[in-house]
C-alpha atoms as a PDB file:
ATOM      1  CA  UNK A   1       0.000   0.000   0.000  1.00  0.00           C
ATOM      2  CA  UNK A   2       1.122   3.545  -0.658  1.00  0.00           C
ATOM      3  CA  UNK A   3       2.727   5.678   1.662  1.00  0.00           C
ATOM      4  CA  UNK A   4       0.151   8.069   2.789  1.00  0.00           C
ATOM      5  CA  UNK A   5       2.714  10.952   3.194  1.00  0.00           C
ATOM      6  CA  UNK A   6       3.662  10.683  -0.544  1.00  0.00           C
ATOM      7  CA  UNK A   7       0.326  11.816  -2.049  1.00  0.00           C
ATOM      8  CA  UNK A   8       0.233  16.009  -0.323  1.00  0.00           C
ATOM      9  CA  UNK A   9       3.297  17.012  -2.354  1.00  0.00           C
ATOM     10  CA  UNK A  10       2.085  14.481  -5.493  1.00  0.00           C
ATOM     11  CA  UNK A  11      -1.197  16.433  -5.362  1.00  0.00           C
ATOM     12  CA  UNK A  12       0.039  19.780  -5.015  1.00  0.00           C
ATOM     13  CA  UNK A  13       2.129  18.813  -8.400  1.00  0.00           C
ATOM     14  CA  UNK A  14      -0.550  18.414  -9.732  1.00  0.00           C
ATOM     15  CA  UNK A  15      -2.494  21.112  -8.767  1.00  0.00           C
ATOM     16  CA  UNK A  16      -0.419  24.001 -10.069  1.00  0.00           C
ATOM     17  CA  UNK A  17       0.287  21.902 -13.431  1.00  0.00           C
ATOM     18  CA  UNK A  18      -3.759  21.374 -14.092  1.00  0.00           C
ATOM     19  CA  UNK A  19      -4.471  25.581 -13.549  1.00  0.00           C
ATOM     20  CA  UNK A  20      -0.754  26.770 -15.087  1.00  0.00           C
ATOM     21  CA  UNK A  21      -1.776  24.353 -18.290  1.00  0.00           C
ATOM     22  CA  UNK A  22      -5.395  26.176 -19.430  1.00  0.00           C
ATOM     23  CA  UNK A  23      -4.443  29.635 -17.306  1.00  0.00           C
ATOM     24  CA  UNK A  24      -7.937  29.136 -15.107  1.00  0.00           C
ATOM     25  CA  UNK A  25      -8.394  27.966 -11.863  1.00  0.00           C
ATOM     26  CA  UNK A  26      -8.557  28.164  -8.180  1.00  0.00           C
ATOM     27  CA  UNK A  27      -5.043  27.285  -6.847  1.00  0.00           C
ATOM     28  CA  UNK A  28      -5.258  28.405  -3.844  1.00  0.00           C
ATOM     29  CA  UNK A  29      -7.546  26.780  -1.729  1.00  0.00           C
ATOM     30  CA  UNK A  30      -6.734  23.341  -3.209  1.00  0.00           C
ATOM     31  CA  UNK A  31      -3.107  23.600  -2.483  1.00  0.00           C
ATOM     32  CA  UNK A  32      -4.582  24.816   1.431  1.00  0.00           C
ATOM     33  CA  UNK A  33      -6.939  21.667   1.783  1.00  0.00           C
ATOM     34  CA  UNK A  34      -4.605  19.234   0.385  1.00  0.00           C
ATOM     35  CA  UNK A  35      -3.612  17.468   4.120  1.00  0.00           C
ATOM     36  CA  UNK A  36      -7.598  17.342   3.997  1.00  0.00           C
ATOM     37  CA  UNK A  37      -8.269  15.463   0.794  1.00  0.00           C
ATOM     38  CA  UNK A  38      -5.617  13.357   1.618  1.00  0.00           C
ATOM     39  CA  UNK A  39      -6.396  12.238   4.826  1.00  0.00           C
ATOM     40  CA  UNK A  40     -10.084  12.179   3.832  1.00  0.00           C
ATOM     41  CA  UNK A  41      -9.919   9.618   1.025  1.00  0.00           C
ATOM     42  CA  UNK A  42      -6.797   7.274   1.839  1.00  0.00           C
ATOM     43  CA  UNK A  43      -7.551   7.367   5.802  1.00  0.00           C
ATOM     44  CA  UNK A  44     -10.893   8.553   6.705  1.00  0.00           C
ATOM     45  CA  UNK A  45     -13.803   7.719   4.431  1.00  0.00           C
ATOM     46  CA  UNK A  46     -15.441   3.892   4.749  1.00  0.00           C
ATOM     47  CA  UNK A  47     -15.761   1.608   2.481  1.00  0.00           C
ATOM     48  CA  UNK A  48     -15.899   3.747  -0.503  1.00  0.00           C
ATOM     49  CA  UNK A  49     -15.288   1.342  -3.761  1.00  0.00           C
ATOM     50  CA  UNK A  50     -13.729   3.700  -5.923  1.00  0.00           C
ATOM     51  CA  UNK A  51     -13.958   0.695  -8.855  1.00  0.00           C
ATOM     52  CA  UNK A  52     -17.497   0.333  -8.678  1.00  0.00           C
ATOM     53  CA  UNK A  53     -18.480   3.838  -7.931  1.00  0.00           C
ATOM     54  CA  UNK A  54     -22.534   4.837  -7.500  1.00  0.00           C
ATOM     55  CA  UNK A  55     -24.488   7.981  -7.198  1.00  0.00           C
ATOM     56  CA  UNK A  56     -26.645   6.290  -4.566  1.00  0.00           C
ATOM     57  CA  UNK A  57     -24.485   6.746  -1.290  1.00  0.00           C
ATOM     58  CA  UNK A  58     -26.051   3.766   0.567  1.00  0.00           C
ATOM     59  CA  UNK A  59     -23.529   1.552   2.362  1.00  0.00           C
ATOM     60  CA  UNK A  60     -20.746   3.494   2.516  1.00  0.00           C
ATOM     61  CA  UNK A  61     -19.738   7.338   3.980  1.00  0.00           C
ATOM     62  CA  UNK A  62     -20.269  10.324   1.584  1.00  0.00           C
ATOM     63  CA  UNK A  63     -18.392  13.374   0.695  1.00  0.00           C
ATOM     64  CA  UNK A  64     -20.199  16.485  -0.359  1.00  0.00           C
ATOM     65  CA  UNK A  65     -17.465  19.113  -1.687  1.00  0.00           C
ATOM     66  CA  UNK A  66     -19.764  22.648  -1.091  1.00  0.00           C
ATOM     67  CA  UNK A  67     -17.506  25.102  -1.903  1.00  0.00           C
ATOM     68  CA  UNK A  68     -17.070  23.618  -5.222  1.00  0.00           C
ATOM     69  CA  UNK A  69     -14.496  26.179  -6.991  1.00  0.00           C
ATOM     70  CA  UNK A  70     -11.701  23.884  -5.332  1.00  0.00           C
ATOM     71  CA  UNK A  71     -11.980  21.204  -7.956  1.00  0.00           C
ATOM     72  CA  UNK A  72      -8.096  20.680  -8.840  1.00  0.00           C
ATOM     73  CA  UNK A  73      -7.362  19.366  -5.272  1.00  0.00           C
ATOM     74  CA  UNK A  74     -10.671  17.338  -5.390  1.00  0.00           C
ATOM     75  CA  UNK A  75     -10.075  16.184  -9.280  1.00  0.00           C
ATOM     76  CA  UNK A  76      -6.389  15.048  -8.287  1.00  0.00           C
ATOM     77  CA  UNK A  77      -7.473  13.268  -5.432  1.00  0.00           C
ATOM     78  CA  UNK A  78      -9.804  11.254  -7.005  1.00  0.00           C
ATOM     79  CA  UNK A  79      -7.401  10.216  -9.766  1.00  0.00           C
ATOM     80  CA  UNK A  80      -4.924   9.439  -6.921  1.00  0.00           C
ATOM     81  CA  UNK A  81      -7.591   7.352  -5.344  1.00  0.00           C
ATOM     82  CA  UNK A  82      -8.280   5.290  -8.248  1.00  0.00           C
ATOM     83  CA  UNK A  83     -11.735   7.186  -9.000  1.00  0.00           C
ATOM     84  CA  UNK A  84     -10.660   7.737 -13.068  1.00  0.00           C
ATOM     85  CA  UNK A  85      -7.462   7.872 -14.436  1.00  0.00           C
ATOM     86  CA  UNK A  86      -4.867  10.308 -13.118  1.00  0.00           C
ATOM     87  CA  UNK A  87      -3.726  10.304 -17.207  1.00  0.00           C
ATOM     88  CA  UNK A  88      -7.516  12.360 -17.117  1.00  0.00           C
ATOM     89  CA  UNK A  89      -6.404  15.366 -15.153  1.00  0.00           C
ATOM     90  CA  UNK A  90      -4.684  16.664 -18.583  1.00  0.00           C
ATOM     91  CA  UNK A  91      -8.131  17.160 -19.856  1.00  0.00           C
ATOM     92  CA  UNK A  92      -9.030  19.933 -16.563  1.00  0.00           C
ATOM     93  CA  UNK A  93     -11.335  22.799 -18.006  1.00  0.00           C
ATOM     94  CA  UNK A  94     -10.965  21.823 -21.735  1.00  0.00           C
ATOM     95  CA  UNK A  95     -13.295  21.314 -23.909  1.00  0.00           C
ATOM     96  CA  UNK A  96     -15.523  18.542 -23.221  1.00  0.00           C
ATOM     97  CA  UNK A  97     -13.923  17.222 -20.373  1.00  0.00           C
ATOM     98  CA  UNK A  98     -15.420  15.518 -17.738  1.00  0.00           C
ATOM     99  CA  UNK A  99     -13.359  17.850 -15.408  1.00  0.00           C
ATOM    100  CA  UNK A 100     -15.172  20.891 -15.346  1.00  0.00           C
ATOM    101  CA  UNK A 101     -14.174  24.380 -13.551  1.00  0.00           C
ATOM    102  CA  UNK A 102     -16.627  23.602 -10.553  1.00  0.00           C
ATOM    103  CA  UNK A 103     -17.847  19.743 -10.113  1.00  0.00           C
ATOM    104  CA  UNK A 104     -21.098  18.557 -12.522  1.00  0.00           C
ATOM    105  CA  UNK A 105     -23.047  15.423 -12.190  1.00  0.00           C
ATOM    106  CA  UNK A 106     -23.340  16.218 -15.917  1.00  0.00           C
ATOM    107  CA  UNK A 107     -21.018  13.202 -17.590  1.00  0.00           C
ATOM    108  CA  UNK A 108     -20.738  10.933 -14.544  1.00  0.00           C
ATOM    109  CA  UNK A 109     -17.509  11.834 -13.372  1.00  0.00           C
ATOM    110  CA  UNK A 110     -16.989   8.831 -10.594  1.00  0.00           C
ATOM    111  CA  UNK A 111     -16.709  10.645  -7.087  1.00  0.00           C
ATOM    112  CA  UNK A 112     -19.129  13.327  -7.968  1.00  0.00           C
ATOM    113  CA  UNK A 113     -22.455  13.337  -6.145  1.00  0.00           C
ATOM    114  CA  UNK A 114     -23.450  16.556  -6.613  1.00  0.00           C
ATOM    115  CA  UNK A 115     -22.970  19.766  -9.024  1.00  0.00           C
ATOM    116  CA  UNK A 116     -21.301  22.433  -6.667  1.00  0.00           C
ATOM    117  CA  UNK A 117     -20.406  25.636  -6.967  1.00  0.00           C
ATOM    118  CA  UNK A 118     -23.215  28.276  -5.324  1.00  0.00           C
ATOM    119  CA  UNK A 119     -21.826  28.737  -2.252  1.00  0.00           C
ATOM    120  CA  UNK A 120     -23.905  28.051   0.327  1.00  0.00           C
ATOM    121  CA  UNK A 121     -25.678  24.620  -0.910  1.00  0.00           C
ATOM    122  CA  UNK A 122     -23.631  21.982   0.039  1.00  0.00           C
ATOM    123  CA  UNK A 123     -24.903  21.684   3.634  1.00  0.00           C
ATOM    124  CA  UNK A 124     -28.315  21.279   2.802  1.00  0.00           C
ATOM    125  CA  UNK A 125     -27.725  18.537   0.267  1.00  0.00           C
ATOM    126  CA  UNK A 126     -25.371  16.879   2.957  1.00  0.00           C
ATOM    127  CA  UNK A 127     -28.442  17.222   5.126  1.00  0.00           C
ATOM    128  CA  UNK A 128     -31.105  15.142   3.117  1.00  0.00           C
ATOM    129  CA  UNK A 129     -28.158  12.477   2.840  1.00  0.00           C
ATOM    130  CA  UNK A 130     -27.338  12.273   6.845  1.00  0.00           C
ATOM    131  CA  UNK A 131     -31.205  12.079   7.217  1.00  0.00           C
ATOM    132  CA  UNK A 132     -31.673   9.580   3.918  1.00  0.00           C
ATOM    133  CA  UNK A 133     -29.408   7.246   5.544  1.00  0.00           C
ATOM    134  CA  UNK A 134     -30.849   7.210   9.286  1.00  0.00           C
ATOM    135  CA  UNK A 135     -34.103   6.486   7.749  1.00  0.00           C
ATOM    136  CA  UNK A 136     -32.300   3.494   5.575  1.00  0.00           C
ATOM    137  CA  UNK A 137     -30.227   1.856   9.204  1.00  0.00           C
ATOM    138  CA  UNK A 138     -27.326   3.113   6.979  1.00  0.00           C
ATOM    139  CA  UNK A 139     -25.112   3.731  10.061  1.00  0.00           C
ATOM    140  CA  UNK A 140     -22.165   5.320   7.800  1.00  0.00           C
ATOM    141  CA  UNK A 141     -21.336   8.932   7.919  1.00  0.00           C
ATOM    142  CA  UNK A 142     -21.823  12.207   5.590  1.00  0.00           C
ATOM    143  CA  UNK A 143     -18.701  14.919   5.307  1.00  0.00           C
ATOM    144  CA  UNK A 144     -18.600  18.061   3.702  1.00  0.00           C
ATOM    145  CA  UNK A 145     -16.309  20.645   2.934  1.00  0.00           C
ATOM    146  CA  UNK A 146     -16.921  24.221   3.193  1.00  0.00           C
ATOM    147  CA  UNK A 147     -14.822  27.833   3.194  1.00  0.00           C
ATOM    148  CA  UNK A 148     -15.120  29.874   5.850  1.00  0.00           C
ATOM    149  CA  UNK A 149     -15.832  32.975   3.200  1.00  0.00           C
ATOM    150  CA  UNK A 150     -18.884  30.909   2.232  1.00  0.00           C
ATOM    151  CA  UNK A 151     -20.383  30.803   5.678  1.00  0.00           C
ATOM    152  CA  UNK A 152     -21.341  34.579   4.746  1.00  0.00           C
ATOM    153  CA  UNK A 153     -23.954  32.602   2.989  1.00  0.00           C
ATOM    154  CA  UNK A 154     -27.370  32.686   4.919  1.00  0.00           C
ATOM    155  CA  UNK A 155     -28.840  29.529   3.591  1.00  0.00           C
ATOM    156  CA  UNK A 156     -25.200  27.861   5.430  1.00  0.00           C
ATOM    157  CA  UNK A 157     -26.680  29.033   8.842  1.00  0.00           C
ATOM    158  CA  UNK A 158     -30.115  27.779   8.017  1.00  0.00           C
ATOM    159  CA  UNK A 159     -28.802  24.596   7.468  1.00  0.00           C
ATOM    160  CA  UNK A 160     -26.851  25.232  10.611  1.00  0.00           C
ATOM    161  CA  UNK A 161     -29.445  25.408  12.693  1.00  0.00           C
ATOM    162  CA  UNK A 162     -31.790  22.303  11.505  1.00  0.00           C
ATOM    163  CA  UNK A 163     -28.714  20.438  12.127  1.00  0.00           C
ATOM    164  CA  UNK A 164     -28.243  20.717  15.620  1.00  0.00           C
ATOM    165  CA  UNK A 165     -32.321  21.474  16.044  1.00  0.00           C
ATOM    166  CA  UNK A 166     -32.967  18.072  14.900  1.00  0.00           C
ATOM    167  CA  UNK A 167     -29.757  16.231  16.613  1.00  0.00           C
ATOM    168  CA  UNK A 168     -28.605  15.194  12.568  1.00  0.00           C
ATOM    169  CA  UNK A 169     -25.189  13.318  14.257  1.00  0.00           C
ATOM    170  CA  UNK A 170     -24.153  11.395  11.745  1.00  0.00           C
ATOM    171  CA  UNK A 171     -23.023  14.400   9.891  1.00  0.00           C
ATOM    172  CA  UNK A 172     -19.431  16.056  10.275  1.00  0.00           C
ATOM    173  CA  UNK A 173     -18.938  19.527   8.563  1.00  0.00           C
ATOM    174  CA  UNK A 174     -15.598  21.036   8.171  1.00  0.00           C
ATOM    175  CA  UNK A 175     -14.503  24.262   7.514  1.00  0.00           C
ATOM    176  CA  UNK A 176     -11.345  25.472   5.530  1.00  0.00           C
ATOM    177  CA  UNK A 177     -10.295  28.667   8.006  1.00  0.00           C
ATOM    178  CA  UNK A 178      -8.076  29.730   6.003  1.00  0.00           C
ATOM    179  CA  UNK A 179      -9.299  33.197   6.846  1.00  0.00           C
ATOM    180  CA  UNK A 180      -8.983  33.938   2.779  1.00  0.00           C
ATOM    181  CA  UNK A 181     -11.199  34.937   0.137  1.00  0.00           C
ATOM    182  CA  UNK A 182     -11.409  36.285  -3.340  1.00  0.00           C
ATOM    183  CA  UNK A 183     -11.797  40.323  -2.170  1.00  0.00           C
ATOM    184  CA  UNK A 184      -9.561  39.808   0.649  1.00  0.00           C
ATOM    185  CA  UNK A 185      -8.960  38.680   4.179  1.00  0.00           C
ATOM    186  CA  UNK A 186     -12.198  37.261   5.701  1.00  0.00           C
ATOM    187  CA  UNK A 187     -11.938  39.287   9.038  1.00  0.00           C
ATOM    188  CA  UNK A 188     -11.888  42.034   6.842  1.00  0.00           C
ATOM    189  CA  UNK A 189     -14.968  41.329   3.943  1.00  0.00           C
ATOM    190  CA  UNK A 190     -17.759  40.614   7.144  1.00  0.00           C
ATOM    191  CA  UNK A 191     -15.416  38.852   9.859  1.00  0.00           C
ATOM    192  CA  UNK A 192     -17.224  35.556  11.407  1.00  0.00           C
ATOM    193  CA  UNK A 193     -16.749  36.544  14.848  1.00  0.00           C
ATOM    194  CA  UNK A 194     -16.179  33.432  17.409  1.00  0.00           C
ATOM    195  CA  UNK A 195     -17.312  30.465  15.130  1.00  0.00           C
ATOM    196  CA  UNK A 196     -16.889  28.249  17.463  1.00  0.00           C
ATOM    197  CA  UNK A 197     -19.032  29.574  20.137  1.00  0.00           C
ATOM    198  CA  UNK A 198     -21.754  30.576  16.960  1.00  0.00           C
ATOM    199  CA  UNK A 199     -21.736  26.251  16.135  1.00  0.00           C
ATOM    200  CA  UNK A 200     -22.002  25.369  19.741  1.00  0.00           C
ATOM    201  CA  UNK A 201     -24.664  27.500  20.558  1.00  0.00           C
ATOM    202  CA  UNK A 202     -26.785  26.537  17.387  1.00  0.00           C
ATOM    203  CA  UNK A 203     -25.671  22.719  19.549  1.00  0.00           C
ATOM    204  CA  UNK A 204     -23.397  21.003  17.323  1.00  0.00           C
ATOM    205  CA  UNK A 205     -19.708  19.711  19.020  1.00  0.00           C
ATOM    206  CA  UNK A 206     -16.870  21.529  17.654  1.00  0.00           C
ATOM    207  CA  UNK A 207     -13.117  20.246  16.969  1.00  0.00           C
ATOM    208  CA  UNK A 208     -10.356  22.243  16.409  1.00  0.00           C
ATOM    209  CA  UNK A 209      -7.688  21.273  13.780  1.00  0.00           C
ATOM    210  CA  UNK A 210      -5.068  24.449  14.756  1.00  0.00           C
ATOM    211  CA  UNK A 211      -2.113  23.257  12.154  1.00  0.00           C
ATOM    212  CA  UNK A 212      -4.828  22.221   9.033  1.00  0.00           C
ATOM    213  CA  UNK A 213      -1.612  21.616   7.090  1.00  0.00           C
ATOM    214  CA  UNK A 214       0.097  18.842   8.467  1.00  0.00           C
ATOM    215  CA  UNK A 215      -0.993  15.521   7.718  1.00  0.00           C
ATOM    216  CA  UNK A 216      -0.852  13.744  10.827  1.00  0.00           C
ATOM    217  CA  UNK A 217      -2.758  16.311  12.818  1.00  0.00           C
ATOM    218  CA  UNK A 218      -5.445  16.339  10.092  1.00  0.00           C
ATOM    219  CA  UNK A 219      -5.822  12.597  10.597  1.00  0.00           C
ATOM    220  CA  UNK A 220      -6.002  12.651  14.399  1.00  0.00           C
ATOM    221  CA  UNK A 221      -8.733  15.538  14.069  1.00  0.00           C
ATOM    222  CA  UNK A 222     -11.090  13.531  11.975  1.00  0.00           C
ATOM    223  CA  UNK A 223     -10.932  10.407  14.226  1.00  0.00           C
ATOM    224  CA  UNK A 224     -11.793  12.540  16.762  1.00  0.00           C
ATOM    225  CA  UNK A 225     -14.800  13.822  15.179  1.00  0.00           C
ATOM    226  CA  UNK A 226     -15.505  10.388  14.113  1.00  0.00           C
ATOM    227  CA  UNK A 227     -15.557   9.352  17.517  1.00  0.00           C
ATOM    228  CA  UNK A 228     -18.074  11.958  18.378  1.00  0.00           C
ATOM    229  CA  UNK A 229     -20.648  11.113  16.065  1.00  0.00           C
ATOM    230  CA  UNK A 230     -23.804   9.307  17.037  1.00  0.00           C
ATOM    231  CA  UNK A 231     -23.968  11.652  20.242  1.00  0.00           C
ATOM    232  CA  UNK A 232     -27.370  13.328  19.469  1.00  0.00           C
ATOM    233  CA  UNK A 233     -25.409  16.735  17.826  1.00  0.00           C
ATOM    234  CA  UNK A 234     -23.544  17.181  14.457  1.00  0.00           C
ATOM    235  CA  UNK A 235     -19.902  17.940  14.017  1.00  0.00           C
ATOM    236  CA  UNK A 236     -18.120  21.111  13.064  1.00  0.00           C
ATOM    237  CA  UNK A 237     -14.408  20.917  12.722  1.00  0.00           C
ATOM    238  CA  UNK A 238     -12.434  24.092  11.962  1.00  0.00           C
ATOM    239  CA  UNK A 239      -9.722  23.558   9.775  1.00  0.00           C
ATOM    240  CA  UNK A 240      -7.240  26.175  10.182  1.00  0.00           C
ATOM    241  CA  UNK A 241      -5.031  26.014   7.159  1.00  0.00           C
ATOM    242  CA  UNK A 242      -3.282  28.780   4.905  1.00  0.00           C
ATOM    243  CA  UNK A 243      -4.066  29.456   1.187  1.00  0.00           C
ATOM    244  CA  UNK A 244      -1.282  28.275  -1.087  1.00  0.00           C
ATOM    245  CA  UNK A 245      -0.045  26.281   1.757  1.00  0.00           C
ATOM    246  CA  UNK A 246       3.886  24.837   1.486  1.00  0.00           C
ATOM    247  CA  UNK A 247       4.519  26.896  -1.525  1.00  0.00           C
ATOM    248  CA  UNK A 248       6.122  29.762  -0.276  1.00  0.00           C
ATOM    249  CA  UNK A 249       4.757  32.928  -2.677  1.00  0.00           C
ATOM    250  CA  UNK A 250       1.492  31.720  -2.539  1.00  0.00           C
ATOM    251  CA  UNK A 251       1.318  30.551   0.999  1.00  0.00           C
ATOM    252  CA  UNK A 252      -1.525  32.974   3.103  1.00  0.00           C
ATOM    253  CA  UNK A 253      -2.048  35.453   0.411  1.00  0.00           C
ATOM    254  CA  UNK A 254      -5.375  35.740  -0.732  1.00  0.00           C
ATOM    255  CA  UNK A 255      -4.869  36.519  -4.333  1.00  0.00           C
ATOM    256  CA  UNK A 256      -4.071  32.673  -5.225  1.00  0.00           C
ATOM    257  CA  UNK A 257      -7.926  32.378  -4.392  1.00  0.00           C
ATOM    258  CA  UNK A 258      -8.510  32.256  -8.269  1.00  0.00           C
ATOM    259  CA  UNK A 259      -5.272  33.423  -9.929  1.00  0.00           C
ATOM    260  CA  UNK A 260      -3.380  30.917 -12.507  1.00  0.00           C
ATOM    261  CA  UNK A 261       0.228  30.754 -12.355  1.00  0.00           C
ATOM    262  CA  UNK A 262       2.607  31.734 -14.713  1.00  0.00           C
ATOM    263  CA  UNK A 263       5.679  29.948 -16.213  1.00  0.00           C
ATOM    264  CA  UNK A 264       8.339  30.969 -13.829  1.00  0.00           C
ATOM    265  CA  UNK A 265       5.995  30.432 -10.872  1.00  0.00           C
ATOM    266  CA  UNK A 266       4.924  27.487 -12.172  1.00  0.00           C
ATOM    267  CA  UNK A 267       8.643  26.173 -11.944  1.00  0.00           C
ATOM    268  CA  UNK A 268       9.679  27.646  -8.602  1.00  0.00           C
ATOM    269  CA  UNK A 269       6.650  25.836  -7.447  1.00  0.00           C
ATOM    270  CA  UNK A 270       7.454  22.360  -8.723  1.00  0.00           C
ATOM    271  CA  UNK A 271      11.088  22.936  -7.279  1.00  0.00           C
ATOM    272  CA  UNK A 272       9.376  23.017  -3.793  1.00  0.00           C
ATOM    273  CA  UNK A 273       6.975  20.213  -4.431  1.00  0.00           C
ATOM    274  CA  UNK A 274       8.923  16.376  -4.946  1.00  0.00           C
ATOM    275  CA  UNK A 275       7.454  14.640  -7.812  1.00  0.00           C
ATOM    276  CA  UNK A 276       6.862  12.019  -5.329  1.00  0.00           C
ATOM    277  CA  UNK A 277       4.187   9.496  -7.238  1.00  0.00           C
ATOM    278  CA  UNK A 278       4.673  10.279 -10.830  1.00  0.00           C
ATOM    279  CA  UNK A 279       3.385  13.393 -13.178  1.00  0.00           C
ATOM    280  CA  UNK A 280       0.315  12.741 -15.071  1.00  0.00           C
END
C-alpha cells in the first residue's frame, strides 16, 4: 500500500500543473486543503469502492465538496484514489472534459455526487443524505467541505441550525479557516466573529484542527470527530489552514484564491513540491 505521506506534495504537483496548463483555476484553496483530501480519502472515508463507484451513497460514507471552486485538489485526489485515471487530469477545463471548472453530475464523473459551486448549498444537500441514511439503518457517515468565506452565505446558517435542532449526528462539517477569500482577508470582507461559540450555541460539538496543514494532525482531528458522532449533535471541525499552503509565494495570500500561475511560478513551485508518485 502507498505511503500516505507521498500523495500532499504528489497532489500539489498536480495542482499548479492542471491551472498553469489552461491559465484558469482556483489554486489556492486546493493547495490549502490538500492534508484534507488526503487524509479524507486514503484514511478517513469507509468503504468507498472507488472501482465500482454509485451515485446512490447507501452503504458506505459520503463526501459532499460545497464550496465547489476547489476542484483541482478534489479532481487530483480522485485520480490518486483510483476514482478515473490520473492520465484524465490533462483534460481539466478543456473542452468537453469531464473535469469541469466547478464539479457537474453532468457526464458521470466517478466521485461526484453533486454539481457544486453556489456557495452556500452543500450543507443542505449533505443534510437530506445524513437524514436519507438514518431512515435506511445506513449507520455510515456524511462529510462536507466548506470555506469559511462561504459561511457569509445565509442559507449555510439555516442549514446550521436544523442540524443541531434536529440532533442530525451522523453528519461532520468542516470548515477550511483559512481566513482567505477572493476580495480579501475574511476578518476584513464581514469577519465571522467566534465560530466556534456561533456552532455550539446553534448545539453542534466543535473540533479544532489548529495546524490544518500537516498531515498527521489532520488525521487525528477527523478520528476525533468520528468518535463523536452518534452523540445526538452534528460535528463542526475548523480547519485552520493557509491558502497556497507549502509553496512559499502563494502561501496565506489571498490573491491565489482564483489566480493561474505563470511559467516561472509554475517552476519555482514544482522545485518546492517532490514529484513524489509520478506526473500525469
Amino acid at each position: 500500500m502507498t505511503d500516505i505521506n507521498l500523495y500532499p506534495s504528489q497532489i500539489r504537483r498536480d495542482i499548479v500543473r492542471m491551472v498553469h496548463d489552461v491559465q484558469s483555476g482556483h489554486p489556492g484553496g486546493s493547495i490549502g486543503t490538500v492534508e484534507f483530501f488526503t487524509a479524507l480519502f486514503f484514511e478517513i472515508l469507509e468503504d468507498v469502492n472507488p472501482d465500482n463507484f454509485k451515485m446512490e451513497s447507501t452503504g458506505e460514507d459520503t463526501f459532499i465538496l460545497s464550496n465547489g471552486h476547489i476542484t483541482p485538489v478534489y479532481y487530483s485526489t480522485l485520480a490518486r484514489r483510483g476514482y478515473f485515471p490520473v492520465k484524465e487530469l490533462a483534460t481539466f477545463r478543456k473542452l468537453g472534459t469531464r473535469l469541469q471548472g466547478h464539479p457537474s453530475t453532468h457526464d458521470g464523473l466517478p466521485g461526484i455526487r453533486i454539481a457544486s459551486g453556489s456557495l452556500g448549498q452543500g450543507l443542505s444537500v449533505a443534510l437530506g443524505i445524513a437524514q436519507g441514511k438514518k431512515l435506511n439503518n445506513d449507520k455510515h457517515l456524511v462529510y462536507t467541505l466548506h470555506g469559511d468565506g462561504e459561511l457569509q452565505e445565509g442559507q449555510i446558517w439555516e442549514a446550521v441550525l436544523y442540524a443541531g435542532a434536529k440532533g442530525v449526528d451522523n453528519l461532520i462539517s468542516t470548515v477550511d479557516y483559512n481566513n482567505a477569500q477572493i476580495d480579501g482577508k475574511v476578518d476584513d470582507v464581514l469577519s465571522l466573529g467566534n465560530l466556534k461559540a456561533k456552532f455550539e450555541a446553534f448545539n453542534w460539538t466543535v473540533v479544532d484542527i489548529k495546524n490544518g496543514n500537516d498531515l498527521n494532525e489532520v488525521i487525528v482531528g477527523l478520528k476525533k470527530a468520528k468518535s463523536l458522532t452518534g452523540k445526538g449533535k452534528p460535528v463542526a471541525v475548523l480547519l485552520h489552514t493557509k491558502m497556497g499552503a507549502k509553496i512559499d509565494f502563494m502561501e496565506g495570500d489571498y490573491r491565489w484564491h482564483g489566480k493561474p500561475l505563470n511559467d516561472e511560478q509554475l517552476e519555482k513551485a514544482l522545485k518546492q513540491l517532490p514529484e513524489t508518485l509520478g506526473d500525469y
